[in-house]
Protein backbone atom coordinates (compact mmCIF):
# COMPACT_ATOMS: atom_id res chain seq x y z
CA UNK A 1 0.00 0.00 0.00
CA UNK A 2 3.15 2.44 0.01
CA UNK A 3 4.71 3.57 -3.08
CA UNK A 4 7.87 4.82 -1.43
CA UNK A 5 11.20 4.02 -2.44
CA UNK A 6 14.47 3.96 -0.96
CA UNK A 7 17.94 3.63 -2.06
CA UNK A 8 20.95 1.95 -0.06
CA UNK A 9 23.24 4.72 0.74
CA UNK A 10 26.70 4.31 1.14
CA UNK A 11 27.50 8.04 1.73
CA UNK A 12 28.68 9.61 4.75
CA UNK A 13 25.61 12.30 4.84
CA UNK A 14 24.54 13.78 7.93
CA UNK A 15 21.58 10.90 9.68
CA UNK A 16 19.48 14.08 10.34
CA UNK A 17 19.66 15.10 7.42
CA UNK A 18 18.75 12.91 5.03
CA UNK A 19 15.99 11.89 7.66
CA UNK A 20 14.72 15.35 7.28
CA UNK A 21 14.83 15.13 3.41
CA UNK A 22 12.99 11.63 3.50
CA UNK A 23 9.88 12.99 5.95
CA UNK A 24 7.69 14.53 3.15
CA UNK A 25 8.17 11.58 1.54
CA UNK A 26 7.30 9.29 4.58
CA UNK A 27 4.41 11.31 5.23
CA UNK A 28 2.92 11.32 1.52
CA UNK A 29 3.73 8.09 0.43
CA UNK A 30 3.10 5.96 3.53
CA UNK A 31 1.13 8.12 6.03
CA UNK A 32 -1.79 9.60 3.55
CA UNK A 33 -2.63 5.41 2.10
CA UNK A 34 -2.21 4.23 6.15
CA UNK A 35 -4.46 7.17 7.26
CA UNK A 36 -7.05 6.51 4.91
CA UNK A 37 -7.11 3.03 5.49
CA UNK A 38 -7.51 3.44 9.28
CA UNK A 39 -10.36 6.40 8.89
CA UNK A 40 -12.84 3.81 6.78
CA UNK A 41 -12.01 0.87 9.35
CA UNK A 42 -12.36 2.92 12.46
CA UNK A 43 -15.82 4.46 10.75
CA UNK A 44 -17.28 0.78 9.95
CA UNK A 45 -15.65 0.05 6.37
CA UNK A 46 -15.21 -3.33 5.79
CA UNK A 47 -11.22 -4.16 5.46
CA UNK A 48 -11.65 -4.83 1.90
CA UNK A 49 -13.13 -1.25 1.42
CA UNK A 50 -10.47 0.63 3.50
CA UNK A 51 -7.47 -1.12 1.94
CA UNK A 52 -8.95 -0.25 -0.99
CA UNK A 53 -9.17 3.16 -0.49
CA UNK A 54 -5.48 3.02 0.60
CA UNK A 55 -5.07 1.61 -2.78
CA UNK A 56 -6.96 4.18 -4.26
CA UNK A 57 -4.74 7.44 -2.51
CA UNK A 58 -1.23 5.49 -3.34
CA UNK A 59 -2.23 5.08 -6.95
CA UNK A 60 -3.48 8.78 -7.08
CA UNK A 61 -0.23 10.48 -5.65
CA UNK A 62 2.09 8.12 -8.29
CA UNK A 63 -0.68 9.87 -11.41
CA UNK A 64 -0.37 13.22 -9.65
CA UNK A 65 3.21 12.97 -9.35
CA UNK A 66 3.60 11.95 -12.95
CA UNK A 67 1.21 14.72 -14.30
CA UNK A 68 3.45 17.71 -12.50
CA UNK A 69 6.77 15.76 -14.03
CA UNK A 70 4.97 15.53 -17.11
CA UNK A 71 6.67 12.10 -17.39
CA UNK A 72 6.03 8.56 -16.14
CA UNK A 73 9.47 7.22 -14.74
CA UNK A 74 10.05 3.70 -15.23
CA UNK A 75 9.57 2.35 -11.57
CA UNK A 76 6.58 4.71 -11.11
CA UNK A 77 5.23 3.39 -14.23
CA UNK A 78 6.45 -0.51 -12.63
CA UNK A 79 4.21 0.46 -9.28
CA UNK A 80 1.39 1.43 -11.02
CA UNK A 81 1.49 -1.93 -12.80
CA UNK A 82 1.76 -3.64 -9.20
CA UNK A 83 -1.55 -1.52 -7.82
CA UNK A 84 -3.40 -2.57 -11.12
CA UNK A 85 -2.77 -5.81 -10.64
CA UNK A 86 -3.94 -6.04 -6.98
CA UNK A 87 -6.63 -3.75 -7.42
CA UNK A 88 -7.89 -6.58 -10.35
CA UNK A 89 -6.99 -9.89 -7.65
CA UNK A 90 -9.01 -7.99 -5.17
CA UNK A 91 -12.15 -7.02 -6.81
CA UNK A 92 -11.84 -10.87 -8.65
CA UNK A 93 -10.93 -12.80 -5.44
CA UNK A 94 -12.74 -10.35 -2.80
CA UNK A 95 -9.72 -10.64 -0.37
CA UNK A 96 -8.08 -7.92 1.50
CA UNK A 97 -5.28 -9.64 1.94
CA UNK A 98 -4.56 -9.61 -1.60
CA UNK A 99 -3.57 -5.88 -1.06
CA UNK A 100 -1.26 -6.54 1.51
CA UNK A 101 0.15 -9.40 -0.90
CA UNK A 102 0.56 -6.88 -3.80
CA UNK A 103 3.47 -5.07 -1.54
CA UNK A 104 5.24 -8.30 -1.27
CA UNK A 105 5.29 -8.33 -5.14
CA UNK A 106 6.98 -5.23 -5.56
CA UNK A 107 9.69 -6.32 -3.00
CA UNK A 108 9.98 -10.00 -4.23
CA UNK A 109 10.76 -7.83 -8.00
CA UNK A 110 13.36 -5.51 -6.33
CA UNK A 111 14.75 -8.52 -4.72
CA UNK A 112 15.52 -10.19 -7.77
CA UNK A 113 16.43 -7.12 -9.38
CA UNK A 114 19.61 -6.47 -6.92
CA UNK A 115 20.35 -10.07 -6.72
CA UNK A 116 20.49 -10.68 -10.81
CA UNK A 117 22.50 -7.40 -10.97
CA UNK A 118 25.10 -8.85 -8.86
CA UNK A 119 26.03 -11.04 -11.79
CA UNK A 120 26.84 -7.88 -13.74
CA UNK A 121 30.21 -5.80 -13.89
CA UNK A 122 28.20 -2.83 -12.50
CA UNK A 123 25.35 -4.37 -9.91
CA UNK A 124 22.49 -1.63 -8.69
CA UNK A 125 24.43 -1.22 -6.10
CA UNK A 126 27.27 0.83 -7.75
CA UNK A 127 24.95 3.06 -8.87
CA UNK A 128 23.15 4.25 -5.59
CA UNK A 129 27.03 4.88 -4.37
CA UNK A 130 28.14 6.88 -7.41
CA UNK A 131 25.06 8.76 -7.08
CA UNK A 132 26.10 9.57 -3.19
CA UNK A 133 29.91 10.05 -4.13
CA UNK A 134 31.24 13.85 -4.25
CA UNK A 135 33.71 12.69 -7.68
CA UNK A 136 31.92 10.28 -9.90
CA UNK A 137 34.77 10.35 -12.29
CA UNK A 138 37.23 9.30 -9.93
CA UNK A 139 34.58 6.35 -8.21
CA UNK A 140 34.46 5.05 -11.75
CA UNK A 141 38.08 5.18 -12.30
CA UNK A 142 38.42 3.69 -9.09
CA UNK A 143 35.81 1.05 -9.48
CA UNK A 144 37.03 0.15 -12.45
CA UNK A 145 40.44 -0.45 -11.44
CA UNK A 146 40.00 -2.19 -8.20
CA UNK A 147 38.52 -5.93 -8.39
CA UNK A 148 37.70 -6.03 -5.06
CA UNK A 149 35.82 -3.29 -4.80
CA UNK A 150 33.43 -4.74 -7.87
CA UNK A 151 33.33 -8.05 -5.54
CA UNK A 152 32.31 -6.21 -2.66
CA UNK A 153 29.71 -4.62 -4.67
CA UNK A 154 28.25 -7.39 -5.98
CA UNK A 155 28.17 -9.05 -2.96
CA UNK A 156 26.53 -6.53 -1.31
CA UNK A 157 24.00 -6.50 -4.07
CA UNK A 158 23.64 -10.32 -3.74
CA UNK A 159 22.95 -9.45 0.12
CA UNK A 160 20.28 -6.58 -0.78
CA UNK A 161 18.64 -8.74 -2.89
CA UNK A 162 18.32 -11.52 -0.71
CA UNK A 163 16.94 -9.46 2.20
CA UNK A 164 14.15 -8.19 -0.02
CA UNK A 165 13.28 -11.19 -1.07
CA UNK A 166 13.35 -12.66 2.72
CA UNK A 167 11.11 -9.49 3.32
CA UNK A 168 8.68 -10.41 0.91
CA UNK A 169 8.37 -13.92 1.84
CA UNK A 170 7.56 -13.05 5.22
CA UNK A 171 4.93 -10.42 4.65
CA UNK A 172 2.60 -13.44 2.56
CA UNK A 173 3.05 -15.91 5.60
CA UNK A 174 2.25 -13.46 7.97
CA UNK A 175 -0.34 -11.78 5.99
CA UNK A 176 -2.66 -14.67 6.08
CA UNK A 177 -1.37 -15.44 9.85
CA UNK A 178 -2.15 -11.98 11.18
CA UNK A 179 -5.84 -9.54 11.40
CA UNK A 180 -5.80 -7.46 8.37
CA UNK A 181 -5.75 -4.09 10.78
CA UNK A 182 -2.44 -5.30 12.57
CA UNK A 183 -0.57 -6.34 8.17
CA UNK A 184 -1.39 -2.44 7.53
CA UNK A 185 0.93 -1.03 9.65
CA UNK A 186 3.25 -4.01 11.03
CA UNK A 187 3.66 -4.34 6.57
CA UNK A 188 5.52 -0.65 6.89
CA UNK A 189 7.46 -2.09 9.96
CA UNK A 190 8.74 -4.93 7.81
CA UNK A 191 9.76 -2.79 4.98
CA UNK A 192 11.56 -0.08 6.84
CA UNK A 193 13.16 -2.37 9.46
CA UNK A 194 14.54 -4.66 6.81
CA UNK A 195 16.13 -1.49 4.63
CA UNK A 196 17.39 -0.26 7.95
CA UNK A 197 19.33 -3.51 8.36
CA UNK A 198 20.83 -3.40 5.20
CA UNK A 199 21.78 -0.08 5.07
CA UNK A 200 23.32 -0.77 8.29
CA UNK A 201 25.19 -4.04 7.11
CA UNK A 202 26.33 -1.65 3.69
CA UNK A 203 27.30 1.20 6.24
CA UNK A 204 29.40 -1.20 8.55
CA UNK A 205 30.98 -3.15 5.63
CA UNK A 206 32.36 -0.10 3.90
CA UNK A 207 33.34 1.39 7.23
CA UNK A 208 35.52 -1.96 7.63
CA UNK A 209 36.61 -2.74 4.65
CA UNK A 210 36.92 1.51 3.34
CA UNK A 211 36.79 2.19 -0.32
């Protein structure tokens, strides 16, 4: 039900900071879809109804956002595929759950994503660091000089995507384990608590190991 994104950061940006830069985003992306869902259920709505209308807001603020750009990136274009999809399981299966599902999905792809890259020269990892790096020229050069910084990276990458994928495998179990009312917000828990780890682990390798 969240269409936020986040990217592994291996940066040495103020914590504060970026936190700071990430709350509008927080607050849009997961906040406005969790409200609304919480609003319907505490007036009555059915689960099925308010997760709907969760749905509904997430998919809105991806169209809004690509209206203003006046372009439809490739991953919001890719989420907007994912809310189709369990919008269409819902209303054909009538279960909630299926929109708690849909989330795992979207991880389970991002998963697989950083763990195929990792059996390229330049996994998705590299790219979130150049991004973050003050010289890209010279993080290339570097890059492409050192072999074990490409290993590291591609481990690392191997590592993000596993977690994802460990993420997403636990939301279906527990999904269909746990009340619908406790997925919505314990779904967000999962999510950020599993990118916290890894950007921790990414943080605390490159600390150890340096660049």
């Amino acid at each position: 039900m969240t269409t936020l994104t986040a990217k592994p950061s291996t940066g040495n940006g103020n914590g504060k900071n970026a936190f700071r830069a990430l709350l509008p985003t927080l607050v849009r992306d997961v906040g406005l879809p969790t409200l609304a869902y919480y609003l319907l259920h505490w007036n009555g709505a059915s689960d099925w109804t308010a997760l709907l209308a969760g749905a509904v807001v997430s998919g809105a603020i991806l169209v809004i956002e690509a209206i203003k750009a006046r372009k439809l990136e490739v991953f919001s274009g890719f989420m907007l595929c994912i809310f189709a999809a369990g919008l269409l399981a819902t209303l054909i299966s009538g279960d909630a759950r299926m929109m708690i599902v849909k989330d795992s999905v979207a991880t389970a792809v991002v998963g697989l994503a950083f763990g195929l890259s990792a059996l390229t020269r330049k996994p998705l990892i590299y790219f979130a660091a150049r991004k973050s790096h003050p010289q890209p020229a010279a993080f290339d050069t570097k890059y492409d000089s050192t072999p074990a910084m490409r290993s590291k990276f591609k481990l690392m990458s191997a590592i993000w995507g596993a977690g994802f994928l460990i993420e997403a495998a636990v939301r279906v179990v527990l999904a269909y384990q746990l009340p619908v009312s406790t997925m919505v917000w314990l779904s967000h828990v999962l999510m950020f608590g599993t990118i916290g780890l890894l950007a921790l682990i990414t943080v605390k390798w490159v600390a150890k190991k340096g660049r």
